[in-house]
Protein backbone atom coordinates (compact mmCIF):
# COMPACT_ATOMS: atom_id res chain seq x y z
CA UNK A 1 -16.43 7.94 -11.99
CA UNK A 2 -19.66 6.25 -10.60
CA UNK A 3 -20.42 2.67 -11.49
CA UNK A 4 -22.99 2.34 -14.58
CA UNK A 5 -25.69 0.27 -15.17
CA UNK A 6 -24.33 -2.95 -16.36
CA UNK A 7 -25.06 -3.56 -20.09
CA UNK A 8 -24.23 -7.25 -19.40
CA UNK A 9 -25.56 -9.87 -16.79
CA UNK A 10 -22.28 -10.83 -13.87
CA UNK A 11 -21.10 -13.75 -15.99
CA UNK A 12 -20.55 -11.46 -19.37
CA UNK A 13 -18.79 -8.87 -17.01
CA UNK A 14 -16.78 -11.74 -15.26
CA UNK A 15 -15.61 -13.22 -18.31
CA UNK A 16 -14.80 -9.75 -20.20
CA UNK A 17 -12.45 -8.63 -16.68
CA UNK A 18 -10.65 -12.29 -16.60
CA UNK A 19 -10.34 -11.45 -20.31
CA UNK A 20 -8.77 -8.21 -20.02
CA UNK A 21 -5.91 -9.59 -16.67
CA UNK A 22 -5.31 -12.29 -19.43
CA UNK A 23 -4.79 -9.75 -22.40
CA UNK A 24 -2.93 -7.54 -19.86
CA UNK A 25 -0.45 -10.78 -18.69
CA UNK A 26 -0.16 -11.76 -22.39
CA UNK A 27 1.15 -8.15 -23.72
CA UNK A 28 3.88 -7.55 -20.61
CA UNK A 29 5.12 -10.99 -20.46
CA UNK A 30 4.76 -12.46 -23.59
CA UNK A 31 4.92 -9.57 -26.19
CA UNK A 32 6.84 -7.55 -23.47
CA UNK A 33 5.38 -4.28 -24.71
CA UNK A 34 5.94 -1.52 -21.76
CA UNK A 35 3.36 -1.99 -18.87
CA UNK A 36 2.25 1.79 -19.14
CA UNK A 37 1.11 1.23 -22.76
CA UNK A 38 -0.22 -1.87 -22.35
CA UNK A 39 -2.61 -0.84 -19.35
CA UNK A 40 -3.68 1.87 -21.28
CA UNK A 41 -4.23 0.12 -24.10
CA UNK A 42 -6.06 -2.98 -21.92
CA UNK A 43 -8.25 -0.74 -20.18
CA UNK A 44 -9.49 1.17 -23.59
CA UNK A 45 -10.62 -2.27 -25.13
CA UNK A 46 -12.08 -3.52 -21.29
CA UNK A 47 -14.44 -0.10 -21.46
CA UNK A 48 -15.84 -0.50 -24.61
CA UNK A 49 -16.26 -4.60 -24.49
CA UNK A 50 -17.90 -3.80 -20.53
CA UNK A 51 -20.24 -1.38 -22.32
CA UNK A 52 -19.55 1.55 -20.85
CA UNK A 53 -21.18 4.32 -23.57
CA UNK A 54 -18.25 5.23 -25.89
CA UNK A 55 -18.41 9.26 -25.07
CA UNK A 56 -17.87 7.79 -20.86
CA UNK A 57 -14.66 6.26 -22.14
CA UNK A 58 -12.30 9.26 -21.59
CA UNK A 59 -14.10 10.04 -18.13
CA UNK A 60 -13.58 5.91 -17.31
CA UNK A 61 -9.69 6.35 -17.89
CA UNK A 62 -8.71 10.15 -16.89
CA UNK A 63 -10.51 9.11 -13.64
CA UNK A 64 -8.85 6.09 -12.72
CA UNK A 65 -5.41 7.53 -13.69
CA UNK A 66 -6.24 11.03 -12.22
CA UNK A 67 -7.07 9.62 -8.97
CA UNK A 68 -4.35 7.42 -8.35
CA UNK A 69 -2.09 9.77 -9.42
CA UNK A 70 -3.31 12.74 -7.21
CA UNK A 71 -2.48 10.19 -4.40
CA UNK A 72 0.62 8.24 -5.40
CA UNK A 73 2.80 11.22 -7.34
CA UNK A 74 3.45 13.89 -4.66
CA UNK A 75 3.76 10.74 -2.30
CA UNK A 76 6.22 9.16 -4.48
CA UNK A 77 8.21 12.07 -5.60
CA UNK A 78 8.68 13.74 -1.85
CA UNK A 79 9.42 10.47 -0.43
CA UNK A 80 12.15 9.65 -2.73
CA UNK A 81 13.93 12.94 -2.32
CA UNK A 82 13.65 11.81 1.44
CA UNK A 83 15.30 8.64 0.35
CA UNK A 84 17.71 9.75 -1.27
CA UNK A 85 19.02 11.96 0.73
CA UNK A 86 19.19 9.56 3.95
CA UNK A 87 20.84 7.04 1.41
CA UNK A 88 23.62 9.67 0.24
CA UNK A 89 24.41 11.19 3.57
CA UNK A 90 24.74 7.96 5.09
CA UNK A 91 21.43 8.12 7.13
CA UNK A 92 20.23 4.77 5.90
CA UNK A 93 23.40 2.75 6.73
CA UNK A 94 22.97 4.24 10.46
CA UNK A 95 19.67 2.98 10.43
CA UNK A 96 20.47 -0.40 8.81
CA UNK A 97 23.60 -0.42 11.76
CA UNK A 98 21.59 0.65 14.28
CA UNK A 99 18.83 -1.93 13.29
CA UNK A 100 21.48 -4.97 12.43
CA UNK A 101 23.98 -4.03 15.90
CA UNK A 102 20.43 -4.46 18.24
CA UNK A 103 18.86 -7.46 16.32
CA UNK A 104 21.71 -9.26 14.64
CA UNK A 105 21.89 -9.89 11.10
CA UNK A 106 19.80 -12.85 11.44
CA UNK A 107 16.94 -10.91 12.29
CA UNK A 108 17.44 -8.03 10.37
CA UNK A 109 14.31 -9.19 8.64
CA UNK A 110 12.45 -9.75 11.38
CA UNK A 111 13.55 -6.19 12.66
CA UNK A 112 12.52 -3.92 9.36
CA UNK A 113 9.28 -5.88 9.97
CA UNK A 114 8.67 -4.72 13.22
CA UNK A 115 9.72 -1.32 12.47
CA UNK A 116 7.53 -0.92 9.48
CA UNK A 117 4.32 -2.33 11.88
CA UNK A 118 4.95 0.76 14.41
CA UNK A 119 5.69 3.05 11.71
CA UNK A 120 2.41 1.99 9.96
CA UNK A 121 0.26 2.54 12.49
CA UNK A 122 -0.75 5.86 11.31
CA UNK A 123 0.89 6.23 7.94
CA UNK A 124 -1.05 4.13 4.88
CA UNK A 125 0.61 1.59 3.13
CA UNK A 126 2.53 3.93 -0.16
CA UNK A 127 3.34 6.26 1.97
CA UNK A 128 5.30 4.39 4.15
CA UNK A 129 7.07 1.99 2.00
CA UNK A 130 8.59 4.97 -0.34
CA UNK A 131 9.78 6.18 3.22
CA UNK A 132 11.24 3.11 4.74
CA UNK A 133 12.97 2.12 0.85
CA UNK A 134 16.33 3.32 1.56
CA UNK A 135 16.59 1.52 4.64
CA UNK A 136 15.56 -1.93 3.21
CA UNK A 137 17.85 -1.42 -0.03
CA UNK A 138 20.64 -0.28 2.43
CA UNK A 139 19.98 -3.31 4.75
CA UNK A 140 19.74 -5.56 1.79
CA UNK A 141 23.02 -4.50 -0.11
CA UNK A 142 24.84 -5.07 3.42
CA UNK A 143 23.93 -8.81 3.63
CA UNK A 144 23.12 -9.50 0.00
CA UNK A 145 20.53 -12.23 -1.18
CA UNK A 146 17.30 -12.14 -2.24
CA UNK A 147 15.80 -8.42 -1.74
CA UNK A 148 12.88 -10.36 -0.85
CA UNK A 149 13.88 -11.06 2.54
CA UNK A 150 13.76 -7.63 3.23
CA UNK A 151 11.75 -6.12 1.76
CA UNK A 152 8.44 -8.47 1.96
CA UNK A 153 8.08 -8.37 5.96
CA UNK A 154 8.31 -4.68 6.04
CA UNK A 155 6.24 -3.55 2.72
CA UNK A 156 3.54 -7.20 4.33
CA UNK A 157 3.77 -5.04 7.14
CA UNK A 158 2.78 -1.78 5.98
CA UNK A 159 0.30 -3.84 4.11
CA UNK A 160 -1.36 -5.34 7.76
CA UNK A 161 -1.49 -2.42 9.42
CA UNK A 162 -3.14 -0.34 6.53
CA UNK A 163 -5.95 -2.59 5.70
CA UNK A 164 -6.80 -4.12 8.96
CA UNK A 165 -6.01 -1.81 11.71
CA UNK A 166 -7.60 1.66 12.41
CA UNK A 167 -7.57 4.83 12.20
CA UNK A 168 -6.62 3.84 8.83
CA UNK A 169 -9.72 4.88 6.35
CA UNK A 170 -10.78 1.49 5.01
CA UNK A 171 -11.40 -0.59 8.70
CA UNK A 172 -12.82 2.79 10.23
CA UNK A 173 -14.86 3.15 7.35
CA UNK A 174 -16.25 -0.57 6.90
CA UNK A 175 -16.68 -0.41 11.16
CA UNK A 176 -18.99 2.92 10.56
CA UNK A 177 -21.10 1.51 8.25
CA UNK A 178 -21.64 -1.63 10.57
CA UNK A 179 -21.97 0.11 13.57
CA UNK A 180 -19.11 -1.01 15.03
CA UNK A 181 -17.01 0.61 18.04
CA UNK A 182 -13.84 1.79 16.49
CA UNK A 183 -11.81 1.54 20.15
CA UNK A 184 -13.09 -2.11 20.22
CA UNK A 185 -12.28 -2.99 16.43
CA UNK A 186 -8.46 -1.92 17.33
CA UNK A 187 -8.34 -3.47 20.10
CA UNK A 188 -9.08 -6.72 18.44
CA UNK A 189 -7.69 -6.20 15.32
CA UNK A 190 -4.12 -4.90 16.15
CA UNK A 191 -3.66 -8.09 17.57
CA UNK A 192 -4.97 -9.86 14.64
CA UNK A 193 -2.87 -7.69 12.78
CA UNK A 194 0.31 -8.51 14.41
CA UNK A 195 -0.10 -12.26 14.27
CA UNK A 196 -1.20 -12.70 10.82
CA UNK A 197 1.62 -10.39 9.43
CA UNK A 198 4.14 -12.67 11.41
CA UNK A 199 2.47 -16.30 10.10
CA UNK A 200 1.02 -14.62 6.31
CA UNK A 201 4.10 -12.46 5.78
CA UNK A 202 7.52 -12.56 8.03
CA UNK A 203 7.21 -16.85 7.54
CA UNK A 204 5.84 -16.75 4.03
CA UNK A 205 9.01 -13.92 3.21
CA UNK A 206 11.67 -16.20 3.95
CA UNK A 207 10.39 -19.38 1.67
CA UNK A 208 9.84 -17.15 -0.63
CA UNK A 209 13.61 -15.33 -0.38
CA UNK A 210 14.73 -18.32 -0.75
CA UNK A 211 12.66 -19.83 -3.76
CA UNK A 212 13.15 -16.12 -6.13
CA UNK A 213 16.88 -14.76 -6.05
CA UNK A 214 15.93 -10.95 -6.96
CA UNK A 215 19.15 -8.92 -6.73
CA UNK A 216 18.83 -5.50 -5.21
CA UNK A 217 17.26 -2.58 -7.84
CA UNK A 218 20.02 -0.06 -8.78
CA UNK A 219 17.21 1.88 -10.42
CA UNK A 220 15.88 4.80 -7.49
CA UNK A 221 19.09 5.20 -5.63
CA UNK A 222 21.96 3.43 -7.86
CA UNK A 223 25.08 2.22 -6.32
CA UNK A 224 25.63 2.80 -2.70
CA UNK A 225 28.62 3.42 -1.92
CA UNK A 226 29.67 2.73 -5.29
CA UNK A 227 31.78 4.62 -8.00
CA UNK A 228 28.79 5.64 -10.26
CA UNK A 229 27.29 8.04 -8.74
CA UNK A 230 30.24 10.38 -9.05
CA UNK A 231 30.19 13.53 -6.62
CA UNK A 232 26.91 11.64 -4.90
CA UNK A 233 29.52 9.68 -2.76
CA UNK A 234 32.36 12.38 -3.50
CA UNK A 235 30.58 15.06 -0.61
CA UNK A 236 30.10 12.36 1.68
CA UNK A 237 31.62 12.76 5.19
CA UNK A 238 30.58 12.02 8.91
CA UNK A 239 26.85 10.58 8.69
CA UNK A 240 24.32 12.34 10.49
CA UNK A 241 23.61 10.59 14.20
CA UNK A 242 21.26 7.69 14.90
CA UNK A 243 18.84 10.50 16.56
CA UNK A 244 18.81 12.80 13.88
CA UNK A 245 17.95 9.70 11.46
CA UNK A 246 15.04 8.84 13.63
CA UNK A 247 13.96 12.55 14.58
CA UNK A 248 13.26 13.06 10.71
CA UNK A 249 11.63 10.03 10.30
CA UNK A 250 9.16 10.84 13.43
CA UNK A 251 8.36 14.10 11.53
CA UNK A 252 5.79 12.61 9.24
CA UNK A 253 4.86 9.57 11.85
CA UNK A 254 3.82 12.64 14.31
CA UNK A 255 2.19 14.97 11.86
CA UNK A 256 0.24 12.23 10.29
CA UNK A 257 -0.97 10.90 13.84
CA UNK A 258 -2.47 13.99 14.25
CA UNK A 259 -4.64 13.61 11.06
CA UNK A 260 -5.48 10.67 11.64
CA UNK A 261 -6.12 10.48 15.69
CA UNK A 262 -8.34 14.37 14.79
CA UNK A 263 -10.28 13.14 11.83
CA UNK A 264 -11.29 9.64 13.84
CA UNK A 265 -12.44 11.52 16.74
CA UNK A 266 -14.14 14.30 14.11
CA UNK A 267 -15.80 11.24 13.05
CA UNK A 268 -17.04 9.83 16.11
CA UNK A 269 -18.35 13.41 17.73
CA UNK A 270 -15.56 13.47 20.58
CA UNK A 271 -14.71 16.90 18.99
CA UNK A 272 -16.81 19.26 16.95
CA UNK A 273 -16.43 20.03 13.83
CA UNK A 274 -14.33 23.96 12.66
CA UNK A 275 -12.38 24.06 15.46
CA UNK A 276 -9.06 26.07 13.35
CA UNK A 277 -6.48 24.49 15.62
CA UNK A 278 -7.58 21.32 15.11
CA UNK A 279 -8.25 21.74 11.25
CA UNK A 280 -4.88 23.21 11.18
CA UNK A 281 -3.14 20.13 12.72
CA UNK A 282 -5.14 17.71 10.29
CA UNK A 283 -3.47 20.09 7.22
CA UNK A 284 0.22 19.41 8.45
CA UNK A 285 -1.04 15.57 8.85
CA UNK A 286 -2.07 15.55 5.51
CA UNK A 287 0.54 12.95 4.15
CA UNK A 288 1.87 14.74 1.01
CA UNK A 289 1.88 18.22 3.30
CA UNK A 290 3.76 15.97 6.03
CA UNK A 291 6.35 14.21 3.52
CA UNK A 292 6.69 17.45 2.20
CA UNK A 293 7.52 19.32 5.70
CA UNK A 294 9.88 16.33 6.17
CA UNK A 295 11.52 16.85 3.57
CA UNK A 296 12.24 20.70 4.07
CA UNK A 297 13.97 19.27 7.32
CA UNK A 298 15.77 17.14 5.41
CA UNK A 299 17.22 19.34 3.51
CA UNK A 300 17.82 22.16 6.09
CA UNK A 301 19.71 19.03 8.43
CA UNK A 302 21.13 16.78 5.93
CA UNK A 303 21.46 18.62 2.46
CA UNK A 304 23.09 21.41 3.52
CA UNK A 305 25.73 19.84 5.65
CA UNK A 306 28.61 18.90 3.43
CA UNK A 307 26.77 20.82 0.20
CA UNK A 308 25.60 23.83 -1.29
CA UNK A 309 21.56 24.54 -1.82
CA UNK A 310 22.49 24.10 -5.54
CA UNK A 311 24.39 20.56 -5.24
CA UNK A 312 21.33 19.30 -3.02
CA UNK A 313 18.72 20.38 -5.43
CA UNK A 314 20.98 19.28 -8.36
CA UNK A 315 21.10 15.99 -6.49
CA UNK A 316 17.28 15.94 -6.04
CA UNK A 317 16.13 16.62 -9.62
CA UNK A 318 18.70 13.48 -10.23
CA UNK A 319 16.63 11.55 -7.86
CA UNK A 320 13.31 12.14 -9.34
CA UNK A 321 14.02 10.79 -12.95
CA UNK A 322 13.64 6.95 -12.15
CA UNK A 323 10.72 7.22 -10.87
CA UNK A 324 8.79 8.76 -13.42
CA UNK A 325 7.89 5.08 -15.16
CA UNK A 326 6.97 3.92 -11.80
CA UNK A 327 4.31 7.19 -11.15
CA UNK A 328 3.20 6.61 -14.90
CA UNK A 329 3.06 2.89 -14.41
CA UNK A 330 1.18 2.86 -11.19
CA UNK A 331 -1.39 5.87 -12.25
CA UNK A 332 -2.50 3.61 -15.49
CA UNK A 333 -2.92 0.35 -12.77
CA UNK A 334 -5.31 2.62 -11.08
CA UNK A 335 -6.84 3.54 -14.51
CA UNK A 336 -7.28 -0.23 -15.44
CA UNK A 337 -8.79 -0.50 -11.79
CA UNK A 338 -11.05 2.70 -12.00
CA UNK A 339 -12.48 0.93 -15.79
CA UNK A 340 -13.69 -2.27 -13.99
CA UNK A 341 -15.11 -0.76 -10.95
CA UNK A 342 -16.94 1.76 -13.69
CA UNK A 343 -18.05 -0.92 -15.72
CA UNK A 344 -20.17 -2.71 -12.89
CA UNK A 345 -18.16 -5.92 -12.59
CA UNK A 346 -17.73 -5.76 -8.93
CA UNK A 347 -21.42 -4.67 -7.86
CA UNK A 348 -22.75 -7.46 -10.40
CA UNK A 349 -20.13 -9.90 -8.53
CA UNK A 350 -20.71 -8.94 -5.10
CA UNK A 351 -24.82 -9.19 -5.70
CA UNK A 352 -24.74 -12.50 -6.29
CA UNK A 353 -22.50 -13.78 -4.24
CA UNK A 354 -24.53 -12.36 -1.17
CA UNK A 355 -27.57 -14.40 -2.30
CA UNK A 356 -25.84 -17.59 -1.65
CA UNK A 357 -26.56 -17.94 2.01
CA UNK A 358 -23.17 -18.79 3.58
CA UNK A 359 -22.31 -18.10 6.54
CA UNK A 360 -21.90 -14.32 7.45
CA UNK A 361 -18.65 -14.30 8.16
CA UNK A 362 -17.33 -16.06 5.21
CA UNK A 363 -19.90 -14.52 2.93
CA UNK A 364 -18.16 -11.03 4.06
CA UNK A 365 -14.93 -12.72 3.40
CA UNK A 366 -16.20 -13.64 0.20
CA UNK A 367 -17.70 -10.34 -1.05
CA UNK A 368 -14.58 -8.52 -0.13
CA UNK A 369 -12.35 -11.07 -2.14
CA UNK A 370 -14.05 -10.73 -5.12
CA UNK A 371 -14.53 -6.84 -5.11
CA UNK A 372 -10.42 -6.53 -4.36
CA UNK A 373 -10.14 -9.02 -7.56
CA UNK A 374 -12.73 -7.32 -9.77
CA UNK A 375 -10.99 -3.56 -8.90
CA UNK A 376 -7.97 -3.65 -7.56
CA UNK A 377 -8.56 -0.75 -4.33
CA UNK A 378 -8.43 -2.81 -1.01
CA UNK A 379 -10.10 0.49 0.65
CA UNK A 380 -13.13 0.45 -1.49
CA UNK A 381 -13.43 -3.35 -1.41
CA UNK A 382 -13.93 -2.77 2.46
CA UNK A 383 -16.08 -0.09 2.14
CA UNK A 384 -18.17 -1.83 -0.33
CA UNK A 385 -18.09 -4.62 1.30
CA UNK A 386 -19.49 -3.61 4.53
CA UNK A 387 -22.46 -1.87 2.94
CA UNK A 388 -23.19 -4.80 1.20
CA UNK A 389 -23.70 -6.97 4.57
CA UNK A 390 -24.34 -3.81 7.00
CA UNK A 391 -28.07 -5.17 7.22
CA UNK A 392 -27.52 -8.44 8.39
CA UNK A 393 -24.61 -7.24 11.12
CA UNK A 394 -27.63 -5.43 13.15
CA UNK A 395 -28.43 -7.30 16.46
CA UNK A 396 -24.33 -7.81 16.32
CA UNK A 397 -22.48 -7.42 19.06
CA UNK A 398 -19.18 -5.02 19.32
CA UNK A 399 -16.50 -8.34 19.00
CA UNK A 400 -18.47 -9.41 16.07
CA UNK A 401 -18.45 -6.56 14.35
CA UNK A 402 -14.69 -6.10 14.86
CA UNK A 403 -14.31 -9.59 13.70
CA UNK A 404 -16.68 -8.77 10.52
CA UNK A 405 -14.28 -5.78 10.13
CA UNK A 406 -11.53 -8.87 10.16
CA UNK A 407 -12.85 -10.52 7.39
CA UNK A 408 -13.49 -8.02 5.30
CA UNK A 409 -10.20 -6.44 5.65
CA UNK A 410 -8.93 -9.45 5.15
CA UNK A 411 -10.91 -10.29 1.92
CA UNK A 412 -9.97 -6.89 0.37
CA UNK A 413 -5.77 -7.83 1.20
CA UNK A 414 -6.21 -11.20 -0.72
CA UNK A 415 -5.17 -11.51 -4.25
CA UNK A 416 -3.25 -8.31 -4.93
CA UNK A 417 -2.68 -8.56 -9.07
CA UNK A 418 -2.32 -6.02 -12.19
CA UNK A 419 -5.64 -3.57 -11.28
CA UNK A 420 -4.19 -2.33 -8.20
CA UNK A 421 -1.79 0.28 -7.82
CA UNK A 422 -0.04 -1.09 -5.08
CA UNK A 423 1.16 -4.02 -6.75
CA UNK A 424 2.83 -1.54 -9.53
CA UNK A 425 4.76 0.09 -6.79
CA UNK A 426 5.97 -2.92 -5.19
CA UNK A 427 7.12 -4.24 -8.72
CA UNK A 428 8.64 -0.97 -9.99
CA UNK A 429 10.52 -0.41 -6.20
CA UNK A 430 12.38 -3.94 -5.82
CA UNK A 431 12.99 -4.38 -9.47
CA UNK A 432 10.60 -7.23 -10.19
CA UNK A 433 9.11 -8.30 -13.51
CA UNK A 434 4.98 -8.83 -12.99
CA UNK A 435 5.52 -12.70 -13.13
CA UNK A 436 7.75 -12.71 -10.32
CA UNK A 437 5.81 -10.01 -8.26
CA UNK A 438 2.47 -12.35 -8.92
CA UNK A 439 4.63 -15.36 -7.42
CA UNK A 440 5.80 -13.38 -4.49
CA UNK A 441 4.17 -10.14 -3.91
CA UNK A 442 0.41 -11.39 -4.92
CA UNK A 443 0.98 -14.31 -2.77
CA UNK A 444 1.88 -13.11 0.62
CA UNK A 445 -1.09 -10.66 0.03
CA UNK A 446 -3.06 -13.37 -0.11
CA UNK A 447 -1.81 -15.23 3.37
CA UNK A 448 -1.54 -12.64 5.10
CA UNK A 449 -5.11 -12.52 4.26
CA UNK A 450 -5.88 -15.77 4.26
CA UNK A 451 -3.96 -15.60 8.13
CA UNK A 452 -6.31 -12.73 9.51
CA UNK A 453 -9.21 -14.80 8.30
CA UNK A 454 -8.59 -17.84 9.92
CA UNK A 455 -8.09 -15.98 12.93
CA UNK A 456 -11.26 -14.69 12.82
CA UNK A 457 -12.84 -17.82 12.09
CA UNK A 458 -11.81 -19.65 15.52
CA UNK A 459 -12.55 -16.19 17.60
CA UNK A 460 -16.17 -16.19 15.84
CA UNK A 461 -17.69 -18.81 18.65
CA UNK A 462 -16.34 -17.33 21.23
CA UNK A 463 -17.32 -13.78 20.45
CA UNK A 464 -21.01 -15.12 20.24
């Protein structure tokens, strides 16, 4: 749903939105009333206070939650049944051994980070992290301690590459609409990328282990190699081999590279428009289509090895009942998220703020920050973002740009709380309560941000 007019001036609408975070904060921590009913409920009262007209209320919410959903669901449920089928055949432990044998245990940390950085590349952030779950839970249950140590450098990771980094939409989008050259914006901001996840992320992730002890979730794949899963760990036999692990996992990293690499070069005219090969390839890239094809191979390799067709699919409809509170719980973030950006509280934010004649960069720093806080979607606080400032980027040069691209994608990475969907999935998949994820998850969003920033800030000069 499009923004409306506002009915109130930007310090109303600002005061109503911190409002409705602290009603929202109050009712799951306090009152502990389930976070699915109390977004819902949150984002009724924040559409009517905003003034959005009452017979737009049911638009304001079924939009939000419809559009998150159509994204998050089919991502969510395939990659899980990927998941858990790597867990029960014993294809995440040769991953984890693979991983652990090559980098020590040490820097098995460091090593899920690195993976997660390649394998985000072309794959966006939710996508990727319901892929790459069984191998952090597997890697975590080996060693024990905080999940966090784990599971922060390679979900920061995901995180890095997905907002800052094309040909992922939001920096390819945001370099469009300042007239940027996409080659040059990667070439400066994978770099960028890499640094600032290891200072804002891999660094922040091990204080952080260390400060919050949260034991490793149960909930999406229970006990591994455990007694209570029953004939789960009953069929197990020889795990499949390291290549057949990885030749899965490439599945959706290739088919999704060809969406991506097509639609960027669709985009920038190298390649015309109807060509059916080429719209065929950017169909099997699609990311549910890919997780989906995946998981057919999967199955065919893995769940038919020591089963029958009817244990694996018993054991897959077993695998999708957990995460029907995250799916529910993650849809109504994007509903809460999809209410503010309807009500006009980022647009009467952002307008102001670029009338206060800071410098550019910061200002586009700024203006990203505050559209990320005011609705949650890091992809349409760059996009927004970068319309807001396009006119005063002309006359830029191509490293500027890129580095405006920085700071916005770095603005719209900051401050990760309860309107964006994201932060539901990372709290539902490592088993954390919203005060811990705010302590953790919300703050190494916001240095890794704060990291690609500053980065920014000392190239600036020298990209004059």
């Amino acid at each position: 749903m499009d923004p409306i007019d506002p009915a109130y001036g930007t310090s109303t609408l600002m005061i109503i939105a911190a409002l409705a975070v602290a009603l929202l904060l109050f009712l799951i921590i306090k009152v502990r009333l389930h976070a699915f009913i109390s977004l819902v409920l949150v984002s009724v009262v924040t559409a009517v206070a905003a003034g959005i007209p009452l017979v737009d209320v049911p638009a304001a919410l079924t939009s939000g939650f419809g559009s998150t959903l159509a994204s998050v669901a089919l991502l969510v449920g395939f990659g899980v049944m990927i998941g858990r089928l790597l867990e029960v055949t014993g294809g995440a432990q040769v991953l984890a051994d693979t991983l652990v044998g090559r980098f020590g245990e040490k820097r098995a940390p460091f090593a899920l980070g690195v993976a997660a950085l390649i394998f985000g590349f072309p794959i966006f952030f939710d996508a990727g992290l319901v892929v790459f779950l069984p191998i952090i839970l597997t890697v975590a249950r080996r060693f024990g301690g905080s999940v966090l140590y784990y599971a922060l450098p390679a979900a920061g990771a995901f995180a890095a590459m997905h907002a800052l980094v094309p040909p992922h939409p939001g920096p390819v989008a945001a370099g469009t609409v300042l007239g940027g050259d996409i080659g040059i914006i990667l070439l400066v901001n994978l770099p960028i990328a890499l640094l600032a996840w290891y200072v804002g992320v891999f660094l922040v992730s091990r204080f952080l282990g260390s400060k919050f002890d949260v034991p490793v979730p149960d909930m999406l794949f229970g006990e591994v190699n455990g007694g209570s899963n029953g004939s789960d760990t009953a069929t197990k036999t020889i795990a499949p081999s390291f290549a057949t692990v990885i030749s899965l996992l490439a599945i959706p990293l290739v088919l999704i590279s060809f969406n991506t690499v097509l639609t960027t070069l669709i985009a920038g005219g190298s390649i015309d428009e109807g060509n059916s090969v080429v719209d065929f390839l950017i169909l099997l890239g699609n990311t549910p289509i890919a997780l989906l094809i995946t998981l057919l191979a999967a199955i065919a390799v893995l769940g038919t090895r020591d089963r029958t067709l009817n244990e694996t699919t018993e054991l897959l409809d077993k695998s999708l009942g957990p995460i029907c509170s995250i799916i529910l719980i993650t849809g109504a973030g994007g509903m809460f998220g999809g209410v503010l950006r309807a009500s006009g509280i980022g647009e009467a934010l952002t307008s102001s703020l670029s009338d206060l004649g800071i410098p550019l960069l910061l200002q586009a720093f700024l203006i990203a920050t505050a559209l990320r806080v005011a609705q949650g979607s890091a992809t349409v606080a760059l996009t927004t973002a970068a319309g807001l400032i396009a006119s005063q980027a002309d006359g830029l040069g191509d490293l500027r740009i890129a580095l405006l691209v920085t700071a916005i994608a770095a603005g719209a990475t900051a401050l990760s709380h309860v309107n964006d969907s994201g932060f539901w999935l990372v709290s539902r998949f490592f088993g954390m309560d919203e005060k811990t994820t705010l302590k953790t998850w919300t703050v190494m969003e916001t240095t890794l941000g704060l990291s690609a920033f500053a980065i920014a800030a000392v190239l600036w000069p020298i990209a004059g």
